[in-house]
Protein backbone atom coordinates (compact mmCIF):
# COMPACT_ATOMS: atom_id res chain seq x y z
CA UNK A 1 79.66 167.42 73.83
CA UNK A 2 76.21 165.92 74.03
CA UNK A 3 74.81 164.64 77.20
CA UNK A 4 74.99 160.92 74.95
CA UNK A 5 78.30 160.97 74.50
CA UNK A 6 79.25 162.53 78.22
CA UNK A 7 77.07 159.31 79.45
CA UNK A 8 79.12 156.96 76.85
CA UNK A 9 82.64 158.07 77.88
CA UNK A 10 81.86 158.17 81.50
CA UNK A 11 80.56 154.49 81.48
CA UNK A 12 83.48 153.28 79.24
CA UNK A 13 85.76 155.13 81.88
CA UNK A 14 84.20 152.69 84.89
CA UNK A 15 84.20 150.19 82.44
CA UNK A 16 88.56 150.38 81.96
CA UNK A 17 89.04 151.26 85.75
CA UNK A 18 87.01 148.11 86.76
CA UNK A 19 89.01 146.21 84.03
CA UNK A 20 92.02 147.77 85.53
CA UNK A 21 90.97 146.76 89.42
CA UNK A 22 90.74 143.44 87.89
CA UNK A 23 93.57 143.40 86.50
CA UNK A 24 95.68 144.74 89.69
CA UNK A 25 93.57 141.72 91.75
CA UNK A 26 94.68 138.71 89.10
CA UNK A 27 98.42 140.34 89.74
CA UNK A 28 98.46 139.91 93.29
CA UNK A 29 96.72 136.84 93.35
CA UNK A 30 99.38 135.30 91.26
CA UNK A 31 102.17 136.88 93.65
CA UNK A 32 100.91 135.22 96.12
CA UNK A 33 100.41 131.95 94.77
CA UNK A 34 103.47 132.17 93.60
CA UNK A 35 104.70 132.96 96.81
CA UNK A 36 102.48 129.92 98.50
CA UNK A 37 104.14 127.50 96.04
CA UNK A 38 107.78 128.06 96.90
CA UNK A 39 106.71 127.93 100.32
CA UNK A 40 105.14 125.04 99.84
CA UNK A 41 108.63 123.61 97.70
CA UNK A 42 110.48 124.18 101.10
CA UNK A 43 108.14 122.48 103.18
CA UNK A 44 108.57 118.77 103.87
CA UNK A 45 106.18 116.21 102.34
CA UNK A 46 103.18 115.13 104.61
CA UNK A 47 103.92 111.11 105.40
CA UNK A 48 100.41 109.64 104.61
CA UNK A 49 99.84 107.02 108.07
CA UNK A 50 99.06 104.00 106.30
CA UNK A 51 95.62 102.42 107.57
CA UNK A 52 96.75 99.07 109.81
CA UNK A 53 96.48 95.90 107.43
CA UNK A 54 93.69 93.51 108.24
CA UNK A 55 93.55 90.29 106.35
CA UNK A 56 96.10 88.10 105.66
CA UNK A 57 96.65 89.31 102.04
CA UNK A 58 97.51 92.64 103.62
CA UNK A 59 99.51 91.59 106.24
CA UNK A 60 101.91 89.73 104.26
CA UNK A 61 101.56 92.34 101.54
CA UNK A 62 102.66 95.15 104.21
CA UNK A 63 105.52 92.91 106.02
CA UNK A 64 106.87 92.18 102.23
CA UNK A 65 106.95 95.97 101.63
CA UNK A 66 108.51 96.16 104.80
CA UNK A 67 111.36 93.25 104.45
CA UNK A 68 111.86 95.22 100.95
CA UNK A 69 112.43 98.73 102.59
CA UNK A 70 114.65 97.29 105.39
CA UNK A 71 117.04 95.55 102.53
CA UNK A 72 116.99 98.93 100.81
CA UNK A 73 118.24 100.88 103.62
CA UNK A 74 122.12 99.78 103.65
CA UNK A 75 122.06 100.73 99.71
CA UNK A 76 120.47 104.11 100.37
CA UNK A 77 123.14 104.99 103.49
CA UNK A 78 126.08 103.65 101.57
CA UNK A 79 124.83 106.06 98.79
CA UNK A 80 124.38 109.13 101.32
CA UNK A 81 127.83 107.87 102.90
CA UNK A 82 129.73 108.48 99.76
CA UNK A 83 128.22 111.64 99.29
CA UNK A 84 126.03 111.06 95.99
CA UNK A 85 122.89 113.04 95.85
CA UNK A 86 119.41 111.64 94.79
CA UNK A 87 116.30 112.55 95.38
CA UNK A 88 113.82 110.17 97.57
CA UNK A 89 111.01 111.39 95.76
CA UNK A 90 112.17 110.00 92.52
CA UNK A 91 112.90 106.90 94.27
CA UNK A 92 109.89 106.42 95.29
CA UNK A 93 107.97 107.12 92.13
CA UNK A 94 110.78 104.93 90.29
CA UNK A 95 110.26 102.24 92.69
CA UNK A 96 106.29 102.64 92.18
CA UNK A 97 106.15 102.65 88.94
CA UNK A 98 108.26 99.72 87.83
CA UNK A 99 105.71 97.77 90.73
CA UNK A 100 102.92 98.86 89.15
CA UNK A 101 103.16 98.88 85.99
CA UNK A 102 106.77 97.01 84.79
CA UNK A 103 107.95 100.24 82.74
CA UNK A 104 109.99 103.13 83.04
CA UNK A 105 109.82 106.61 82.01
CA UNK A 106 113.90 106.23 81.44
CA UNK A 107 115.38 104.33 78.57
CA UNK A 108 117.45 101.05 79.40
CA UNK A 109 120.79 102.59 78.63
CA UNK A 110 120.81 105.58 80.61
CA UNK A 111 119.70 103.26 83.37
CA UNK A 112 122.44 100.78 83.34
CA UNK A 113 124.52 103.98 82.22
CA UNK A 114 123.68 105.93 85.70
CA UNK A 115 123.54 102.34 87.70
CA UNK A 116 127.51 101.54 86.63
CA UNK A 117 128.38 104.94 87.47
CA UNK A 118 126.98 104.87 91.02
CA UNK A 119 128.85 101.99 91.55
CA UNK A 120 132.19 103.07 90.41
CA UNK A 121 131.37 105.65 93.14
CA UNK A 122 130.63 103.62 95.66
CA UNK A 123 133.38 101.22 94.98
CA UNK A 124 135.73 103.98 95.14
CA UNK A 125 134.67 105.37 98.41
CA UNK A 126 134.37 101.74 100.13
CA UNK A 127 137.67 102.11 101.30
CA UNK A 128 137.70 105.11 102.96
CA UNK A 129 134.25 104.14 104.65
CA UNK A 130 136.15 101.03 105.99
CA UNK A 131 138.94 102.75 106.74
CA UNK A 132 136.74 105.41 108.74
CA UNK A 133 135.11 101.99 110.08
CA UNK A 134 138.10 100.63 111.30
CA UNK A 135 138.76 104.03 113.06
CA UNK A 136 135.65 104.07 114.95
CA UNK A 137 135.97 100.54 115.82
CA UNK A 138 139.50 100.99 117.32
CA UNK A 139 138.08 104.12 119.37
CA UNK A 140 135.76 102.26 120.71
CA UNK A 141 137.68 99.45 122.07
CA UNK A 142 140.39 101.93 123.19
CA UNK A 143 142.14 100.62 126.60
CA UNK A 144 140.47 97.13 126.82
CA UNK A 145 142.66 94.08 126.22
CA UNK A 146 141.00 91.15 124.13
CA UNK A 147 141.39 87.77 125.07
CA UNK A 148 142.12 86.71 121.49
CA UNK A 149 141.97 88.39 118.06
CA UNK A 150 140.55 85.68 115.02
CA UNK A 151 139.90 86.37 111.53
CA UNK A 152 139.11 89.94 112.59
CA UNK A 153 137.13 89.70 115.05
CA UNK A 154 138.22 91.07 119.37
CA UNK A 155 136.97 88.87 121.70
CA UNK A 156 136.79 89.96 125.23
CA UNK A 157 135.87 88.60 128.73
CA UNK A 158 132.62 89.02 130.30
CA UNK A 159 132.34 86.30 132.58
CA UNK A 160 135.39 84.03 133.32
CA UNK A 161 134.33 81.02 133.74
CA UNK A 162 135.46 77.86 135.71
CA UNK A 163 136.28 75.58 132.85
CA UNK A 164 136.34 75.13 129.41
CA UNK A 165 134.15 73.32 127.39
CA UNK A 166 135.47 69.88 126.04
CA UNK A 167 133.96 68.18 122.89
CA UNK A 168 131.01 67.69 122.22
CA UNK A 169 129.72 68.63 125.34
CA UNK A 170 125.99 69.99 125.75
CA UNK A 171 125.30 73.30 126.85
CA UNK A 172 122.36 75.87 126.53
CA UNK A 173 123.67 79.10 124.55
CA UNK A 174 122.23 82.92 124.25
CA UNK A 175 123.92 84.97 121.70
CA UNK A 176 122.84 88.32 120.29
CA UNK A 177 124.42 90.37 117.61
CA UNK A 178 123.74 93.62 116.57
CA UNK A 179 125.53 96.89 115.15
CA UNK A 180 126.95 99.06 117.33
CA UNK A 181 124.16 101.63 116.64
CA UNK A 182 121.67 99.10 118.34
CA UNK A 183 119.60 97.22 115.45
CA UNK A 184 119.76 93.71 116.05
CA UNK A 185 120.68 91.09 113.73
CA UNK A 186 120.18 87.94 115.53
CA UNK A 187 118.93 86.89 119.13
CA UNK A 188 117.90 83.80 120.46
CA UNK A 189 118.36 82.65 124.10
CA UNK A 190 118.85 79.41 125.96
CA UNK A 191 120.02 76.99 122.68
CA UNK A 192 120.83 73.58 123.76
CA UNK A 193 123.64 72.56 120.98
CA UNK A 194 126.82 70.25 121.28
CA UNK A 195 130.08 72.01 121.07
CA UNK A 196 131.67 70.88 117.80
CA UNK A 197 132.99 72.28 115.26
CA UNK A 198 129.85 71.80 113.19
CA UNK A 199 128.78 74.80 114.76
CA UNK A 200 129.03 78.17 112.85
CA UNK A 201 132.02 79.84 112.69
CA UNK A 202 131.57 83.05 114.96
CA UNK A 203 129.51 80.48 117.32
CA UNK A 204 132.28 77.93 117.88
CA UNK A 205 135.00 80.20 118.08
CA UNK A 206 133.54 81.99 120.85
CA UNK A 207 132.57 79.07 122.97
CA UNK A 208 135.57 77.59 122.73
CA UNK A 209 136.95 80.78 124.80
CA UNK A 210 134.73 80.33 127.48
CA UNK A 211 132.47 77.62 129.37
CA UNK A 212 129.57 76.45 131.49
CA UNK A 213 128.81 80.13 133.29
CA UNK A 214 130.94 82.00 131.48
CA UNK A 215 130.59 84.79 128.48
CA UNK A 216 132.27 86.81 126.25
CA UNK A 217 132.04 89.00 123.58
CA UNK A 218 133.09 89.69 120.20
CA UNK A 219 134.17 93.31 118.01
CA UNK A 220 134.46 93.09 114.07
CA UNK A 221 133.93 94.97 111.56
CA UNK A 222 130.91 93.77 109.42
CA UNK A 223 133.38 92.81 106.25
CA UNK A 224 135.42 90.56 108.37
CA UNK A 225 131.98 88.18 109.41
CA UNK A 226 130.20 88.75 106.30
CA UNK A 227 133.05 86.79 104.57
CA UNK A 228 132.46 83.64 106.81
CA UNK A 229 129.18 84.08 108.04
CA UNK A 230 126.01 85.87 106.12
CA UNK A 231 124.54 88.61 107.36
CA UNK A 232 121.86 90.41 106.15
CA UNK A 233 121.57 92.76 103.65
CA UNK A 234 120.60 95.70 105.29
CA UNK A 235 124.38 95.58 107.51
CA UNK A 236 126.90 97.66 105.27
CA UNK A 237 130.60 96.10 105.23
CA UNK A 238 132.01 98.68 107.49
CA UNK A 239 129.44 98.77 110.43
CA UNK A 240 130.85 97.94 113.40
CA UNK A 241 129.01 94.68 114.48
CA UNK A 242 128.77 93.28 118.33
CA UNK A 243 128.63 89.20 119.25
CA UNK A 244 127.76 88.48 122.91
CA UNK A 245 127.58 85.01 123.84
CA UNK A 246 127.03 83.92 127.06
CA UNK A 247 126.37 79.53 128.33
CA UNK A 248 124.33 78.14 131.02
């Protein structure tokens, strides 16, 4: 063989083992960004802080995004409650998109479709979730004796009190309600009103168990106020919902 063709083959041979090392390199750097990806799959997403709003645009643009999440939470939990599975980063981009832009990248029927059927679900499972409301409820007030049960709702003694209030007399009122998990629904303190029956439902009936100095305390089950009294959206029917009242 001439010394050409020696110096040919030998540099096509380096030529198809570079190719080769190349090849070999490309292979495990797609191993391994394959292997970085499904890492990456399992790893929660990173929650972007959101920079503090500044003018008043912003401000009421972030507390209505706010107000909007906070009404969305009850739907969300009821949906986790009954055990449906969605994903929140669908949601999100769902909820983005129709705020946006007004469209959506799923066809009317298949929405009202899927929206009936998660309904039917819930629906089905509300009594059970009551029921299971009920249960905690009852464990709860295990061993105490209410003063009086009305329309569903336990009320109990805190401070007796030396009298009862007659009509329409003026006292100063502090009430707070909230679920039994802590959020609070509505608090306001030292209220001067007339007791009358003008006064909201949950409101009168607890005064008129107590007086100047006295408090109580009511139990219910959020379906058994809701029905007389609004609450808001965020409260699902079977959290367990606390009414402390106390007068000056």
């Amino acid at each position: 063989m001439s010394q050409a063709l020696q110096k040919q083959q030998s540099e096509s041979e380096k030529k198809l083992a570079s190719l080769n090392e190349v090849k070999v390199m490309q292979q495990q750097n797609i191993v391994k960004l394959t292997a970085e990806l499904e890492a990456a799959k399992k790893q929660p997403a990173a929650v972007v802080a959101a920079a503090e709003p500044k003018t008043d645009a912003e401000r009421d643009g972030y507390m209505l995004g706010q107000s909007i999440a906070s009404n969305a939470v009850v739907q969300l939990q009821m949906v986790k409650d009954t055990g449906l599975t969605i994903s929140i980063d669908q949601l999100i981009a769902g909820f983005s998109t129709q705020l946006q832009t007004g469209t959506s990248l799923m066809n009317s029927e298949e929405m009202s479709r899927r929206y009936a059927a998660m309904q039917e679900t819930i629906n089905k499972k509300m009594g059970s979730l009551i029921e299971k409301g009920y249960d905690q409820l009852n464990k709860h007030l295990e061993q105490r004796k209410a003063l009086v049960t009305q329309n569903g709702v336990r009320w109990f003694a805190v401070k007796t009190a030396k009298a009862k209030l007659i009509p329409d007399q003026q006292v100063e009122v502090s009430v707070k309600v909230s679920t039994l998990g802590g959020k609070v629904i509505n608090d306001f303190a030292d209220d001067k009103v007339p007791f009358d029956n003008n006064l909201p439902p949950m409101l009168y009936e607890g005064m008129s168990l107590t007086g100047a100095g006295g408090a109580v305390e009511g139990w219910a089950l959020a379906k058994d106020i809701i029905e007389r009294e609004p609450l808001p959206p965020w409260v699902a029917p079977y959290d367990v919902i606390h009414y402390q009242l106390a007068i000056k």
